[in-house]
N, C-alpha and C. Protein backbone atom coordinates (compact mmCIF):
# COMPACT_ATOMS: atom_id res chain seq x y z
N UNK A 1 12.26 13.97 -12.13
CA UNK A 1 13.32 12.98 -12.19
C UNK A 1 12.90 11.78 -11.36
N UNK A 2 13.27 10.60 -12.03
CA UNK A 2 12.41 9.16 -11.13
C UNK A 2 14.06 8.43 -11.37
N UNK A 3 14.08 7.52 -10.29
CA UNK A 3 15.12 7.07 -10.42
C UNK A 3 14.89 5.49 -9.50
N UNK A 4 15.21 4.54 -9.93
CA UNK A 4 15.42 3.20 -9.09
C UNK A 4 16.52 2.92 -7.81
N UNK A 5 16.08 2.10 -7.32
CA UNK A 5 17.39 1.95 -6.25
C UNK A 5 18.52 1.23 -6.64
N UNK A 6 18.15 0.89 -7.72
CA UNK A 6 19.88 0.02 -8.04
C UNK A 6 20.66 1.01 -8.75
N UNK A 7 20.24 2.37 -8.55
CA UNK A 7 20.85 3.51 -9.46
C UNK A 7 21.28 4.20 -8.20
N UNK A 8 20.55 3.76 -6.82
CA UNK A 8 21.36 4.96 -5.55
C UNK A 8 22.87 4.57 -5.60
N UNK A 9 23.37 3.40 -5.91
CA UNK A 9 24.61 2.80 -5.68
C UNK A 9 26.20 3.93 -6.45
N UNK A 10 25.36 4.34 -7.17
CA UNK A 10 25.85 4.96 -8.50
C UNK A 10 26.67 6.57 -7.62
N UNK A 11 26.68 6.79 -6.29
CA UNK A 11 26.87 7.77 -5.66
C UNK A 11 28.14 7.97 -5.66
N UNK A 12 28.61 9.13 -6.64
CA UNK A 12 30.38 10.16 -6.61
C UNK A 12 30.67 9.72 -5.08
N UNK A 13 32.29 9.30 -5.33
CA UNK A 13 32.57 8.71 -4.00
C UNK A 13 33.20 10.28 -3.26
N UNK A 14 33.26 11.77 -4.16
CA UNK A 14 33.58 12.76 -3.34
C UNK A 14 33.15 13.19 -2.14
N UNK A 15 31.98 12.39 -1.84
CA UNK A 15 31.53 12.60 -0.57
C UNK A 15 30.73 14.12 -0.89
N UNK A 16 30.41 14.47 -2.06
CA UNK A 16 29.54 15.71 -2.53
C UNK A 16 27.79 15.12 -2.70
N UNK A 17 27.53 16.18 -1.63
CA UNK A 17 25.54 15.37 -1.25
C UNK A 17 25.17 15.97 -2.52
N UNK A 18 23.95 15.20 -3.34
CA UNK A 18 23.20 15.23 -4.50
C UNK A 18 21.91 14.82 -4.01
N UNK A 19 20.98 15.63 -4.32
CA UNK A 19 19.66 15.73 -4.26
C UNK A 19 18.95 14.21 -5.49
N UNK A 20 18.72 13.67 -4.63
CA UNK A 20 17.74 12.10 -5.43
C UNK A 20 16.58 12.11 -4.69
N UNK A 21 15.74 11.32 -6.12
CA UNK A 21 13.98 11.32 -5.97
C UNK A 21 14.18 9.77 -6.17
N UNK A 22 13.18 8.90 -5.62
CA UNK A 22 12.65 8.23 -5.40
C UNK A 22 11.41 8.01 -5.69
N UNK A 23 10.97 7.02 -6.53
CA UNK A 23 9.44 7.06 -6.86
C UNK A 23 9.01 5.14 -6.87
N UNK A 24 7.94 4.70 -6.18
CA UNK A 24 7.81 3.30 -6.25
C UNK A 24 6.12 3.50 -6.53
N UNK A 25 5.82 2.67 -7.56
CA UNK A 25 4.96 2.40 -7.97
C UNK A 25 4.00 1.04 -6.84
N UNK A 26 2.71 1.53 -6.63
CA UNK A 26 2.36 0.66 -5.36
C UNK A 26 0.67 -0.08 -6.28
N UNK A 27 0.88 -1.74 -5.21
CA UNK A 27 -0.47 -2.40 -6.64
C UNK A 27 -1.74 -1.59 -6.50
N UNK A 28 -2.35 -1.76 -7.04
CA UNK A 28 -3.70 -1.01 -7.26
C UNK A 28 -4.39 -1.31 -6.06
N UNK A 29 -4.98 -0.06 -5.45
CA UNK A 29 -6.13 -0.46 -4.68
C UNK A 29 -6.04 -1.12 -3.17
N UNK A 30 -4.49 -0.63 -3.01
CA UNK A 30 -3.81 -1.41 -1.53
C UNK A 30 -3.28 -0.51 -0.83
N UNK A 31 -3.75 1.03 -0.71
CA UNK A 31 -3.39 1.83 0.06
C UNK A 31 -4.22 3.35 -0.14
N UNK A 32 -4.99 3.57 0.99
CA UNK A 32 -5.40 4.93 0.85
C UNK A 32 -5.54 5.85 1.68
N UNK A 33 -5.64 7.22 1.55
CA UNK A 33 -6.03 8.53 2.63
C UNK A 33 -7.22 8.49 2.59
N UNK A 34 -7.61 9.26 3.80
CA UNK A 34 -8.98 9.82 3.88
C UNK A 34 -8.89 11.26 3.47
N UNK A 35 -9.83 11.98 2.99
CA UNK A 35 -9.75 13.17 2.56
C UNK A 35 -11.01 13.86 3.02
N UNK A 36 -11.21 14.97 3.25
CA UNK A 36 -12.39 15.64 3.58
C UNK A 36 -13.46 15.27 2.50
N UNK A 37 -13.44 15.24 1.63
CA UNK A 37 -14.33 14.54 0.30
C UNK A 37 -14.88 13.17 -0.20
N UNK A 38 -13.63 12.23 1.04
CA UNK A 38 -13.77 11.47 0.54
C UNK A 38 -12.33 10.62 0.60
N UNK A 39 -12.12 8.90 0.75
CA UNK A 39 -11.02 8.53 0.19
C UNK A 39 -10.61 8.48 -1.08
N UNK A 40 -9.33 8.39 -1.37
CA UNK A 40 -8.72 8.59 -2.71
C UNK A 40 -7.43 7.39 -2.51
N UNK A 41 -7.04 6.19 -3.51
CA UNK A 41 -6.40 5.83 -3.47
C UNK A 41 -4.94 5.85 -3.75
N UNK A 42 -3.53 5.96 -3.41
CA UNK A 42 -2.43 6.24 -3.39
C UNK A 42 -1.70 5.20 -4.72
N UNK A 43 -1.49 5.67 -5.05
CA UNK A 43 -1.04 4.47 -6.37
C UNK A 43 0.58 4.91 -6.67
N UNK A 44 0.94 5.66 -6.02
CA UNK A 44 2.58 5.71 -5.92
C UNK A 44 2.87 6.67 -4.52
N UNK A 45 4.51 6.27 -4.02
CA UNK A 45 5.06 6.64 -3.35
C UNK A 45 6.44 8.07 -3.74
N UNK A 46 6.53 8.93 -3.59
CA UNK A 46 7.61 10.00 -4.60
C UNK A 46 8.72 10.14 -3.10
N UNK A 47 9.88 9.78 -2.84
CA UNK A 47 10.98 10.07 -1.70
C UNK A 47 11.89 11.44 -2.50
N UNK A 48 12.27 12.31 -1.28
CA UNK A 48 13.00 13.12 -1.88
C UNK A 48 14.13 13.25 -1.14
N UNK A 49 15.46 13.30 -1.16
CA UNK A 49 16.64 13.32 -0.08
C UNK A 49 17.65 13.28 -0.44
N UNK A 50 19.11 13.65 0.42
CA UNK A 50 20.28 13.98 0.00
C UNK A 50 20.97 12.32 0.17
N UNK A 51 21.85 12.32 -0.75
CA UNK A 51 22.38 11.12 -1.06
C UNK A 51 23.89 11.43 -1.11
N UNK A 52 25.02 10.71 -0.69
CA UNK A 52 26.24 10.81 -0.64
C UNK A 52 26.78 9.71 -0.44
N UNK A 53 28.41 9.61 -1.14
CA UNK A 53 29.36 8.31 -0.76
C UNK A 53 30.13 8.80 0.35
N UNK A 54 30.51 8.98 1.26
CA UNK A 54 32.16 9.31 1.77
C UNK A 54 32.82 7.82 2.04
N UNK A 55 34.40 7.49 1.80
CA UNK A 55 34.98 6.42 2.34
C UNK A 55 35.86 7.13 3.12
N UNK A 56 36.52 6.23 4.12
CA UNK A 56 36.84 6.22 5.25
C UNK A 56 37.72 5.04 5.54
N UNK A 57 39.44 5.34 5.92
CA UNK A 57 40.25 4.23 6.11
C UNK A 57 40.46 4.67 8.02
N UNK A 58 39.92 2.69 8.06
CA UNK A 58 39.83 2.89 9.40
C UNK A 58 40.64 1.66 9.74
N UNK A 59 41.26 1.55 10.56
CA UNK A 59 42.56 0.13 11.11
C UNK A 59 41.58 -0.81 11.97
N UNK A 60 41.50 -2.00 11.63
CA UNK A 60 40.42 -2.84 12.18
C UNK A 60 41.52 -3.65 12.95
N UNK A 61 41.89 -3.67 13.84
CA UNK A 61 42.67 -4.18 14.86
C UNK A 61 42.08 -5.35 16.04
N UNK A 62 42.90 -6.00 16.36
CA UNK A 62 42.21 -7.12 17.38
C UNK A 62 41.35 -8.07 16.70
N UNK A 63 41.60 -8.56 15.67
CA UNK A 63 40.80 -9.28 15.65
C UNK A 63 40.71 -10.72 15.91
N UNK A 64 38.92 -11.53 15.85
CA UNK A 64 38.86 -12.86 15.88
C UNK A 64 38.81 -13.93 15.28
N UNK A 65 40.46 -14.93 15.31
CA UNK A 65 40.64 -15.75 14.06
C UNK A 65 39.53 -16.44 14.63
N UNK A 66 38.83 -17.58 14.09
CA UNK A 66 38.44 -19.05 14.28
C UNK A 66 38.51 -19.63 13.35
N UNK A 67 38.79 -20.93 13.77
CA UNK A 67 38.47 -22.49 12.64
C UNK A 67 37.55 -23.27 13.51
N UNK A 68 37.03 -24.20 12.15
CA UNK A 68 36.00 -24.99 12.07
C UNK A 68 36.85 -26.20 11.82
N UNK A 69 36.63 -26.93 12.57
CA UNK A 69 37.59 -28.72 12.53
C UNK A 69 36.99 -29.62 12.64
N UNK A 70 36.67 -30.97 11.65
CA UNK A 70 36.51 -32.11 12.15
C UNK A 70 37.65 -33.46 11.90
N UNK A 71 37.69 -33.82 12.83
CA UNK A 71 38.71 -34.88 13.08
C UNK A 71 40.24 -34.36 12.34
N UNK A 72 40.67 -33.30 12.66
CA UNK A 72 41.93 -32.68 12.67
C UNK A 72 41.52 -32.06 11.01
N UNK A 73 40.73 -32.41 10.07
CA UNK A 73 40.54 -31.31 9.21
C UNK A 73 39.66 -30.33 9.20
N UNK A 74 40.55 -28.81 8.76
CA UNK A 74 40.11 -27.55 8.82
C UNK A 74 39.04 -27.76 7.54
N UNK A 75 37.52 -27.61 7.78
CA UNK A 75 36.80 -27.38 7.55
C UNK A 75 36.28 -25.91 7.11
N UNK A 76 36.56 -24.72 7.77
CA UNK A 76 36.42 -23.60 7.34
C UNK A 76 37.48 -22.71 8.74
N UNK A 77 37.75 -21.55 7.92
CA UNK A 77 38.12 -20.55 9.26
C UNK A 77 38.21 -19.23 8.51
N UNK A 78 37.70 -18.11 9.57
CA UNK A 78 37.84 -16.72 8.71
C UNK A 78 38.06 -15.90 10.50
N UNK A 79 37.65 -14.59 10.14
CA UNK A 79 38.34 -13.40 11.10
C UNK A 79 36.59 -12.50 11.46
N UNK A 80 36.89 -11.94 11.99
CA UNK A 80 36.06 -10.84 12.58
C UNK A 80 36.26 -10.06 13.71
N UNK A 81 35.93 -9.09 13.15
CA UNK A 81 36.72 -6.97 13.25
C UNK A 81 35.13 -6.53 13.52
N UNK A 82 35.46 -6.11 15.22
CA UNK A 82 34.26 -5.57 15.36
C UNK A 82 34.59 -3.53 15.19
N UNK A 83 33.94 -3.20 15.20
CA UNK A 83 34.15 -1.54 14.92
C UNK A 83 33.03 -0.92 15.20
N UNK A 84 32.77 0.01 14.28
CA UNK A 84 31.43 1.25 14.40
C UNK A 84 31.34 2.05 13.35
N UNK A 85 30.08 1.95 12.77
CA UNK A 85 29.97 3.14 11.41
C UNK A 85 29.18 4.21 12.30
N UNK A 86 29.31 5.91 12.50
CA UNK A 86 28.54 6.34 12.75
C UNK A 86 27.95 6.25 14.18
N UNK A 87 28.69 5.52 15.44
CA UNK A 87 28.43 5.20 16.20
C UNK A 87 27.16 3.74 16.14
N UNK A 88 26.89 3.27 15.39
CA UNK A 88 26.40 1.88 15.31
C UNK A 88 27.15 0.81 15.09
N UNK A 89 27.39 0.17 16.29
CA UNK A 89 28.39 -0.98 16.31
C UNK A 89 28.23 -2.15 14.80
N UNK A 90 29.46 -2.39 14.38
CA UNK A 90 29.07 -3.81 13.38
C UNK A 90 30.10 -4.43 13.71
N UNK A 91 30.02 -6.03 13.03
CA UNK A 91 31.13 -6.74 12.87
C UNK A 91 31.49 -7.18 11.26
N UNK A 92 32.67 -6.60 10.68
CA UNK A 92 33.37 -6.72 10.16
C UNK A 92 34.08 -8.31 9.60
N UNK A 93 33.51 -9.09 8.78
CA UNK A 93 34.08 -10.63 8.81
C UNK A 93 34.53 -11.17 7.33
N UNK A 94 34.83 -12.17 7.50
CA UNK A 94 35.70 -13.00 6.26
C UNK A 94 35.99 -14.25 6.52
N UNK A 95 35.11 -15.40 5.66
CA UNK A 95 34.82 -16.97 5.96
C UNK A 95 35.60 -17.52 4.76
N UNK A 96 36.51 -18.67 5.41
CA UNK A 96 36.94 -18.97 4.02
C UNK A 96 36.47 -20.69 4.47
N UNK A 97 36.05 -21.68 3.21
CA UNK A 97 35.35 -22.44 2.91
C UNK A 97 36.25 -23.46 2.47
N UNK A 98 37.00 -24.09 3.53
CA UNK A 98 38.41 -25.16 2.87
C UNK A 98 38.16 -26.18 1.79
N UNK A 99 36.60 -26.29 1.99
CA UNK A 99 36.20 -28.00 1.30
C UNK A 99 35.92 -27.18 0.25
N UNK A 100 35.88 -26.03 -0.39
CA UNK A 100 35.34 -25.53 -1.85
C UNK A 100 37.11 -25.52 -2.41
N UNK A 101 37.18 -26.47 -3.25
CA UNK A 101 39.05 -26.13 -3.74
C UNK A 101 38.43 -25.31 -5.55
């Protein structure tokens, strides 16, 4: 089974892990092992691993309005919600673009 990455997206949001392969085709002649015999060149990469969706409702609280102003017109303003996926901090944001009507 070979599968692309714009197909990992495709992951049952049951949060049920599924076994996906990975295969990338690499240019000729731009990567090799050494072998007791001899080198041999690598002409593809094969990944094998568990893949899953879970979602997760989480309350993003506190957050930071700002605007963007020149000479009393709002130019842009959006928010940002800092949080944590997994214990790796992110920030969470949303820009809105006044001069695009």
């Amino acid at each position: 089974m070979q599968e692309h990455s714009s197909e990992m997206l495709n992951a049952r949001p049951d949060g049920d892990k599924e076994l996906r392969i990975l295969s990338a085709q690499l240019p000729k002649r731009t990567l090799q092992v050494q072998k007791p015999d001899g080198n041999e060149f690598i002409t593809s990469i094969t990944y094998e691993l568990e893949y899953w969706c879970e979602t997760k409702n989480e309350h993003l609280a506190d957050g930071n309005h700002y605007k963007y102003m020149d000479n009393e017109k709002m130019l842009m303003q959006g928010v940002e919600f800092r949080t944590e996926i997994e214990g790796v901090p992110i920030i969470v944001s949303l820009a809105l673009n006044n001069s695009i009507k």
